[in-house]
C-alpha atoms as a PDB file:
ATOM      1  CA  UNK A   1     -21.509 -16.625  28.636  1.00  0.00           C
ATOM      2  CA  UNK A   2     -20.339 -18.204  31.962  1.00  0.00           C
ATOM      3  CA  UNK A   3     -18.812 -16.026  34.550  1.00  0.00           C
ATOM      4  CA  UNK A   4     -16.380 -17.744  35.868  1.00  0.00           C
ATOM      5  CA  UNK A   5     -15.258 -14.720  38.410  1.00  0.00           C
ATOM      6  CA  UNK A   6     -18.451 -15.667  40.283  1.00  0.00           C
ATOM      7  CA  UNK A   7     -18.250 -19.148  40.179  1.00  0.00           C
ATOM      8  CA  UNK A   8     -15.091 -18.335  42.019  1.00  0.00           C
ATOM      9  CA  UNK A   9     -16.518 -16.219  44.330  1.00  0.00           C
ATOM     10  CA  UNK A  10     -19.398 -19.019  44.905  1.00  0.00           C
ATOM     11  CA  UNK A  11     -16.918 -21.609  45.541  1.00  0.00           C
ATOM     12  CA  UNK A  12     -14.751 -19.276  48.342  1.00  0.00           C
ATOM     13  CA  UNK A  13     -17.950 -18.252  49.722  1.00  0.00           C
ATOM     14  CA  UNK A  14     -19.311 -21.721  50.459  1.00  0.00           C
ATOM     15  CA  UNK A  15     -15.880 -22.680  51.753  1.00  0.00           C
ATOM     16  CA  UNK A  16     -14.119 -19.968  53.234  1.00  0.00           C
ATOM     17  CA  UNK A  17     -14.814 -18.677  56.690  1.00  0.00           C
ATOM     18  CA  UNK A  18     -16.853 -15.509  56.752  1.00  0.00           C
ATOM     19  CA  UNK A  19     -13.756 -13.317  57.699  1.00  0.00           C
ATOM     20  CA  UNK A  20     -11.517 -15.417  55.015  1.00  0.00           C
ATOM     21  CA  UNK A  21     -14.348 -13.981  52.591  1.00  0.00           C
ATOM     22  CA  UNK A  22     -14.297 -10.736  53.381  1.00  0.00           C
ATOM     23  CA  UNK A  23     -10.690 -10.440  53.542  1.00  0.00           C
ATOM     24  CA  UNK A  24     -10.438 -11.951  49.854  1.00  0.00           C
ATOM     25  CA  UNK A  25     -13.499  -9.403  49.068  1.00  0.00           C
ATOM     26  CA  UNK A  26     -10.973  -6.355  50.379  1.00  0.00           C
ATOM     27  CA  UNK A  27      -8.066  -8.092  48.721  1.00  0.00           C
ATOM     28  CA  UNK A  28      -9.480  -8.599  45.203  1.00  0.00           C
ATOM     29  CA  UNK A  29     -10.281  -5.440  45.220  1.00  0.00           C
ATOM     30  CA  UNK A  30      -7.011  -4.036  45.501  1.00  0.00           C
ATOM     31  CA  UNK A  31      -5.821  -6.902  42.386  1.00  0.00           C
ATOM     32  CA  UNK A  32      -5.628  -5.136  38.828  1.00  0.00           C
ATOM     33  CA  UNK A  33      -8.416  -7.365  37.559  1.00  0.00           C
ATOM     34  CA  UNK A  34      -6.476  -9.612  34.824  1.00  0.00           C
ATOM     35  CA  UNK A  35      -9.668 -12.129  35.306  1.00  0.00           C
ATOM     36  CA  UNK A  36     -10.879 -11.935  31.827  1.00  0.00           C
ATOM     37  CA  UNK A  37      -8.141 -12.077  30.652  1.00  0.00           C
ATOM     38  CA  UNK A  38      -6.375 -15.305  28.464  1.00  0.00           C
ATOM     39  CA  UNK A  39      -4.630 -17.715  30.977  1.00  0.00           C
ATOM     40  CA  UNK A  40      -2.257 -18.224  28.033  1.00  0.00           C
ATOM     41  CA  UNK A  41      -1.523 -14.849  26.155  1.00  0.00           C
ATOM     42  CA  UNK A  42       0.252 -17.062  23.319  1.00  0.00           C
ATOM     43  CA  UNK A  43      -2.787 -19.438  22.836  1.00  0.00           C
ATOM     44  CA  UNK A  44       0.395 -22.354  23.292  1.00  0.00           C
ATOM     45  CA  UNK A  45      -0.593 -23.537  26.872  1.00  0.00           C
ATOM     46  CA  UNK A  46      -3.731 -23.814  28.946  1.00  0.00           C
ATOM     47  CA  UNK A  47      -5.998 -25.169  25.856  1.00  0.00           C
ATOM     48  CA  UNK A  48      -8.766 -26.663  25.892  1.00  0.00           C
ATOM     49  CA  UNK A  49     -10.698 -29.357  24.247  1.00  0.00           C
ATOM     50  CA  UNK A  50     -12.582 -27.275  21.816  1.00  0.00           C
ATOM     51  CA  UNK A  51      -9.307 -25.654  21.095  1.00  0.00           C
ATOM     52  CA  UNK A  52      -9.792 -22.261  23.036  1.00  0.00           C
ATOM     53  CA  UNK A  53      -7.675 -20.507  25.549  1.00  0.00           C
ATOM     54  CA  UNK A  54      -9.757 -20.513  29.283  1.00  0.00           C
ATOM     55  CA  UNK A  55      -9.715 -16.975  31.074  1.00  0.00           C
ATOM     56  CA  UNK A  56      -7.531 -16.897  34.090  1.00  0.00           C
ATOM     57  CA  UNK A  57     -10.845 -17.127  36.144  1.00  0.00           C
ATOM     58  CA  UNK A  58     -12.294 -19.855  34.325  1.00  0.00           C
ATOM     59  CA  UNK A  59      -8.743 -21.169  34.879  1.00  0.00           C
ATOM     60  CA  UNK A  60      -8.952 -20.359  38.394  1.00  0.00           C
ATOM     61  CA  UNK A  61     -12.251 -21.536  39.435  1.00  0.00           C
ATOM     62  CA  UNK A  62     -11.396 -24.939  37.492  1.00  0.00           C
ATOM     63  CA  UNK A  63      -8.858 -25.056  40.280  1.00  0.00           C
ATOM     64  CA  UNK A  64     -10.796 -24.423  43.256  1.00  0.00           C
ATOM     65  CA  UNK A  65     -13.540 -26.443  41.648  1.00  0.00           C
ATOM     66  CA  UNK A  66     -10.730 -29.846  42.497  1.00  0.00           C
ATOM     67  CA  UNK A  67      -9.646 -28.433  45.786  1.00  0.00           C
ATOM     68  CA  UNK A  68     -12.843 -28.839  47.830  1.00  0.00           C
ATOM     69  CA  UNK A  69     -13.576 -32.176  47.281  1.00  0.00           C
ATOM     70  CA  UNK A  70     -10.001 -32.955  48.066  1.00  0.00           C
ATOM     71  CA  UNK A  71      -9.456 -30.894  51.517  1.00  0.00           C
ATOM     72  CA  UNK A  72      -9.723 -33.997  53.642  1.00  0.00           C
ATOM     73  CA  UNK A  73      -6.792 -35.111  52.327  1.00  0.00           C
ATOM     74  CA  UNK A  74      -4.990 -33.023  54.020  1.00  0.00           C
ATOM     75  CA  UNK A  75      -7.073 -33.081  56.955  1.00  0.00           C
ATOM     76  CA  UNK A  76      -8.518 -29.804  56.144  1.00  0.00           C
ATOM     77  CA  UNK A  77     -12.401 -28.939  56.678  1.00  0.00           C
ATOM     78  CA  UNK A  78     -14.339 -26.757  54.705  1.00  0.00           C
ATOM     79  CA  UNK A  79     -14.984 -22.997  57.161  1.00  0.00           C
ATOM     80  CA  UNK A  80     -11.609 -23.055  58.453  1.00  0.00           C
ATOM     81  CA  UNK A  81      -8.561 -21.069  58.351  1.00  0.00           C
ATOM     82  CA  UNK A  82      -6.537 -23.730  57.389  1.00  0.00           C
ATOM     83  CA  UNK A  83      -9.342 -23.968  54.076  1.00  0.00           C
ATOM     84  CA  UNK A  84      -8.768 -20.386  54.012  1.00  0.00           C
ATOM     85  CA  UNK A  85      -5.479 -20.531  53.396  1.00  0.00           C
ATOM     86  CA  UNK A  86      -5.520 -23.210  50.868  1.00  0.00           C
ATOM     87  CA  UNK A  87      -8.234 -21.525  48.654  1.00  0.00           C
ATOM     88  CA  UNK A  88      -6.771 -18.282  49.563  1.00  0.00           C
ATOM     89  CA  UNK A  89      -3.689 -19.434  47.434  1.00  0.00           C
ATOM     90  CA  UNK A  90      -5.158 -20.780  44.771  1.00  0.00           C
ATOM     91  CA  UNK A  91      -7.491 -17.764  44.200  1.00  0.00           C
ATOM     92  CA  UNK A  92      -3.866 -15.273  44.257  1.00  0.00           C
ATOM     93  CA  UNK A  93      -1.936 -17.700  42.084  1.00  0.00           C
ATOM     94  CA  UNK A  94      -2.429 -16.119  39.287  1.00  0.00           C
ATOM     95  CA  UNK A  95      -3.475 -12.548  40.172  1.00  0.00           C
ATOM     96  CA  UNK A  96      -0.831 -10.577  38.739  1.00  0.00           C
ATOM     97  CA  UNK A  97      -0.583 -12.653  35.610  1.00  0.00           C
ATOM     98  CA  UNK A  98      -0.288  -9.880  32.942  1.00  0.00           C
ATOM     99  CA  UNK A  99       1.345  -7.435  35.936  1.00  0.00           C
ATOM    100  CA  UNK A 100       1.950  -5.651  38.614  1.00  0.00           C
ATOM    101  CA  UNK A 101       1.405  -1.653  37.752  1.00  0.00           C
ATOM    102  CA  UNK A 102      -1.819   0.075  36.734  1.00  0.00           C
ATOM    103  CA  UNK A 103      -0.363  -0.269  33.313  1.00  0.00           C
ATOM    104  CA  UNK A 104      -0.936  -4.115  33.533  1.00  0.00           C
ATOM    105  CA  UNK A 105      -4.478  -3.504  32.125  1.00  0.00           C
ATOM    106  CA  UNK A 106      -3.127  -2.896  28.483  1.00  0.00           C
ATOM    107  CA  UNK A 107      -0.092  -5.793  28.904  1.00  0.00           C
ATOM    108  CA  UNK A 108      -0.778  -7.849  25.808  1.00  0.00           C
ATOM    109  CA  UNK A 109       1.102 -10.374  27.214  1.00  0.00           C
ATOM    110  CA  UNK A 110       1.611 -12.419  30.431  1.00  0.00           C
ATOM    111  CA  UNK A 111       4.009 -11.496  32.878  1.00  0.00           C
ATOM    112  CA  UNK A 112       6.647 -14.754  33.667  1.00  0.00           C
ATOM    113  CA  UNK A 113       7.365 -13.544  36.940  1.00  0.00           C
ATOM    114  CA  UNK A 114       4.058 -13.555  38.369  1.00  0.00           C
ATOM    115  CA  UNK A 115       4.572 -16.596  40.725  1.00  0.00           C
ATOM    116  CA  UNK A 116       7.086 -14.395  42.347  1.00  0.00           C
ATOM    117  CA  UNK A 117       5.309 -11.029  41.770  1.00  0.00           C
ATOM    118  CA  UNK A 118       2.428 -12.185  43.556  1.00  0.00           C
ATOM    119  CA  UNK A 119       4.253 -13.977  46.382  1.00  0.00           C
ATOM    120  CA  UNK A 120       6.463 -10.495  47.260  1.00  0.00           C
ATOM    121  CA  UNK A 121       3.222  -8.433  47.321  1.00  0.00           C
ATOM    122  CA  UNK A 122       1.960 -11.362  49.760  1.00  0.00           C
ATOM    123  CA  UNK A 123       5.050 -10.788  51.373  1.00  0.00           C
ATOM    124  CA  UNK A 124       5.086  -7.009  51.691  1.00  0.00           C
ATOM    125  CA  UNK A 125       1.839  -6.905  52.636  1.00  0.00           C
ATOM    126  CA  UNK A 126       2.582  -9.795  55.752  1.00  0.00           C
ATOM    127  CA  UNK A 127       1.282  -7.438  58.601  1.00  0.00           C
ATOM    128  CA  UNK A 128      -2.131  -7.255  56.749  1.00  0.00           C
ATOM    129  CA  UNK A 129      -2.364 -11.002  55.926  1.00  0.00           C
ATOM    130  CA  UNK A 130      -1.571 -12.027  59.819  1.00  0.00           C
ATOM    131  CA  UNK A 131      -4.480  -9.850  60.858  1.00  0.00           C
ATOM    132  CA  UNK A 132      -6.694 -13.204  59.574  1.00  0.00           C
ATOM    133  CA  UNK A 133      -3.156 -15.946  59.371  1.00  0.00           C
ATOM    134  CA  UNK A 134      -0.760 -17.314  62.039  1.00  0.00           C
ATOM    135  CA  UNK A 135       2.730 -17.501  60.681  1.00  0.00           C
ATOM    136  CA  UNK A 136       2.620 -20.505  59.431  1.00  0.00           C
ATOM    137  CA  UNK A 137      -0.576 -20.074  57.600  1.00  0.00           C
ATOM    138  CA  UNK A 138       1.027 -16.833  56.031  1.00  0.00           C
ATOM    139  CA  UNK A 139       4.067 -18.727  55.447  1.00  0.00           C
ATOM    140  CA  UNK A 140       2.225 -21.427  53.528  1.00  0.00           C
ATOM    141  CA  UNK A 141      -0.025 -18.990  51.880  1.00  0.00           C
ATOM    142  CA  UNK A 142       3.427 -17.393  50.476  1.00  0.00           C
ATOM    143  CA  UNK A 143       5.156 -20.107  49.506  1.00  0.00           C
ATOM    144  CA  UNK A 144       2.508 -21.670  47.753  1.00  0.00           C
ATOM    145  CA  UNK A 145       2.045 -18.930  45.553  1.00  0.00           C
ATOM    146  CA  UNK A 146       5.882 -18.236  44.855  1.00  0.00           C
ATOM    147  CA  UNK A 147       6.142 -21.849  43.829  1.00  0.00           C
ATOM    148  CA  UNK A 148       3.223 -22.781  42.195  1.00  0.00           C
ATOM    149  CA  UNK A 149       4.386 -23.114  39.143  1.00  0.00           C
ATOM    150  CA  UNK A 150       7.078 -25.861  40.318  1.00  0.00           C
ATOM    151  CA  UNK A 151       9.906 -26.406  38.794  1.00  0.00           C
ATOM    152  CA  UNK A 152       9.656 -23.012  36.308  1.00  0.00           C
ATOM    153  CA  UNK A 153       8.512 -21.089  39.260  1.00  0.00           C
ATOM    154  CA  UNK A 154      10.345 -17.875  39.098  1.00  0.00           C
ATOM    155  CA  UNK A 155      12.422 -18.693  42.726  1.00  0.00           C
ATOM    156  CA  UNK A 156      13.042 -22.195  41.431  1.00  0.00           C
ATOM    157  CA  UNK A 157      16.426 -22.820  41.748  1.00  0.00           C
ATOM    158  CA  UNK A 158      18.519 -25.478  39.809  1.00  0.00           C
ATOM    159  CA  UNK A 159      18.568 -28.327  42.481  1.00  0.00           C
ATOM    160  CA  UNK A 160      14.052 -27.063  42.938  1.00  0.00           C
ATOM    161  CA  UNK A 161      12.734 -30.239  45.222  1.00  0.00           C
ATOM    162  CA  UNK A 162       9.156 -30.283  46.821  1.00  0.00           C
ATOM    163  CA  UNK A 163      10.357 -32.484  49.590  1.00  0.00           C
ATOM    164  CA  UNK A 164      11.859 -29.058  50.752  1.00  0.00           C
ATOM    165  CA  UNK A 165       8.113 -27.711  50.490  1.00  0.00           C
ATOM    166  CA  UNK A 166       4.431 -28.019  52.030  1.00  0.00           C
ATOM    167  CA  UNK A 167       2.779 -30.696  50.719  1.00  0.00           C
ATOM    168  CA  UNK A 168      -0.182 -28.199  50.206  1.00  0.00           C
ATOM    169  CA  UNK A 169       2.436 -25.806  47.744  1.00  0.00           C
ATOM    170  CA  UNK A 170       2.734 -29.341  45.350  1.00  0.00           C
ATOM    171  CA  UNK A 171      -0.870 -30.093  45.542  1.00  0.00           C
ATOM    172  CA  UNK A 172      -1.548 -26.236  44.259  1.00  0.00           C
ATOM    173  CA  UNK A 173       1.193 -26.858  41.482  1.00  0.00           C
ATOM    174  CA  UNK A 174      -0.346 -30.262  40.483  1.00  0.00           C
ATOM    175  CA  UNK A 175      -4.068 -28.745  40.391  1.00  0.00           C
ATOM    176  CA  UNK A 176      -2.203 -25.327  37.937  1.00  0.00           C
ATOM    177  CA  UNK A 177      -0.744 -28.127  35.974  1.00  0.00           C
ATOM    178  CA  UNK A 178      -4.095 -30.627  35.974  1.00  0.00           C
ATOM    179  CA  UNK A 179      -6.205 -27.527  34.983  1.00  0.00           C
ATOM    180  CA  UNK A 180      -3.153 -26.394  32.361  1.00  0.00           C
ATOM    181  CA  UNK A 181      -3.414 -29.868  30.422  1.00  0.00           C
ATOM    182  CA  UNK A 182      -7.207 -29.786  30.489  1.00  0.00           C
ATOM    183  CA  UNK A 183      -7.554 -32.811  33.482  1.00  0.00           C
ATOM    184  CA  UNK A 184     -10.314 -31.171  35.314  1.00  0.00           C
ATOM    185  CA  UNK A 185     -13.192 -32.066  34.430  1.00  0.00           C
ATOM    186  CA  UNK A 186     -16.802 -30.193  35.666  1.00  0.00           C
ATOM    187  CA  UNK A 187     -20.467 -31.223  35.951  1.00  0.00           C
ATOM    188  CA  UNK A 188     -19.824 -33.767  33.138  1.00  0.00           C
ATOM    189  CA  UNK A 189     -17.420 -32.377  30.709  1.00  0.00           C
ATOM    190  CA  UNK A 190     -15.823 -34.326  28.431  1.00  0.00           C
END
């Protein structure tokens, strides 16, 4: 069985910076692990070819998997903080899927606020995160969470435009919904 949690670990190791990777290592920590868990608790999105549901880390690394071979168009090199805060992002999207509380380990099913779950603990926890960020790397980091899941994003409201947003929070969006409809492909799949 593949283990997708250290695939994603592989990937933010090769890319992060050394501090950005040990400050996800202290972070992750701290996450109730949901990582084995269904990225869909219904079975109704995230499916994949053969029919099954992905785990939120297979989910996750699929994700990070696209990013790196995409940073440079955004300018963004491999080892930096700005790469940090990209991958950062993408590895806390979907962290507090099933919850928030030490009960979240025996949630059954997904929690529909966890774009904005996620992005508050970011949030409260801004004095820690700008011991590695500058403000507008936090910023991004933040946003890109709370709105990663576009237009249904918890914070979303009515008149929800990415024009308002960081390029970077659509391109995390478009790489939740590419892995969601089974677009990314890896070494070869079909």
């Amino acid at each position: 069985m593949t283990d997708y949690f250290k695939l994603m670990n592989d990937i933010l190791e090769m890319n992060m910076t050394d501090k950005g990777f040990r400050f996800w290592n202290a972070i992750e920590k701290k996450i109730i692990p949901c990582w084995g868990k269904l990225s869909s608790s219904t079975g109704k999105y995230h499916k994949k070819a053969g029919g099954y549901v992905p785990s939120v880390a297979e989910h996750t690394h699929e994700m990070l998997y696209a990013a790196v071979p995409l940073l440079s168009m955004f300018n963004i090199k491999s080892k930096t903080l700005e790469a940090d805060t990209l991958l950062l992002s993408i590895a806390l999207h979907d962290s507090c899927k099933y919850g928030i509380s030490s009960n979240s380990l025996f949630n059954t099913f997904t929690d529909n606020r966890h774009d904005k779950n996620t992005a508050d603990i970011i949030l409260e926890g801004k004095e820690t995160f700008l011991k590695l960020f500058n403000e507008e790397q936090f910023n991004l980091l933040e946003e890109s969470v709370r709105f990663h899941s576009g237009r249904w994003s918890t914070d979303a409201d009515k008149d929800f435009s990415f024009s308002k947003l960081n390029p970077i929070t659509m391109f995390v969006h478009m790489l939740d919904m590419l892995s969601s409809r089974n677009l990314i492909k890896i070494n070869g799949e079909k």
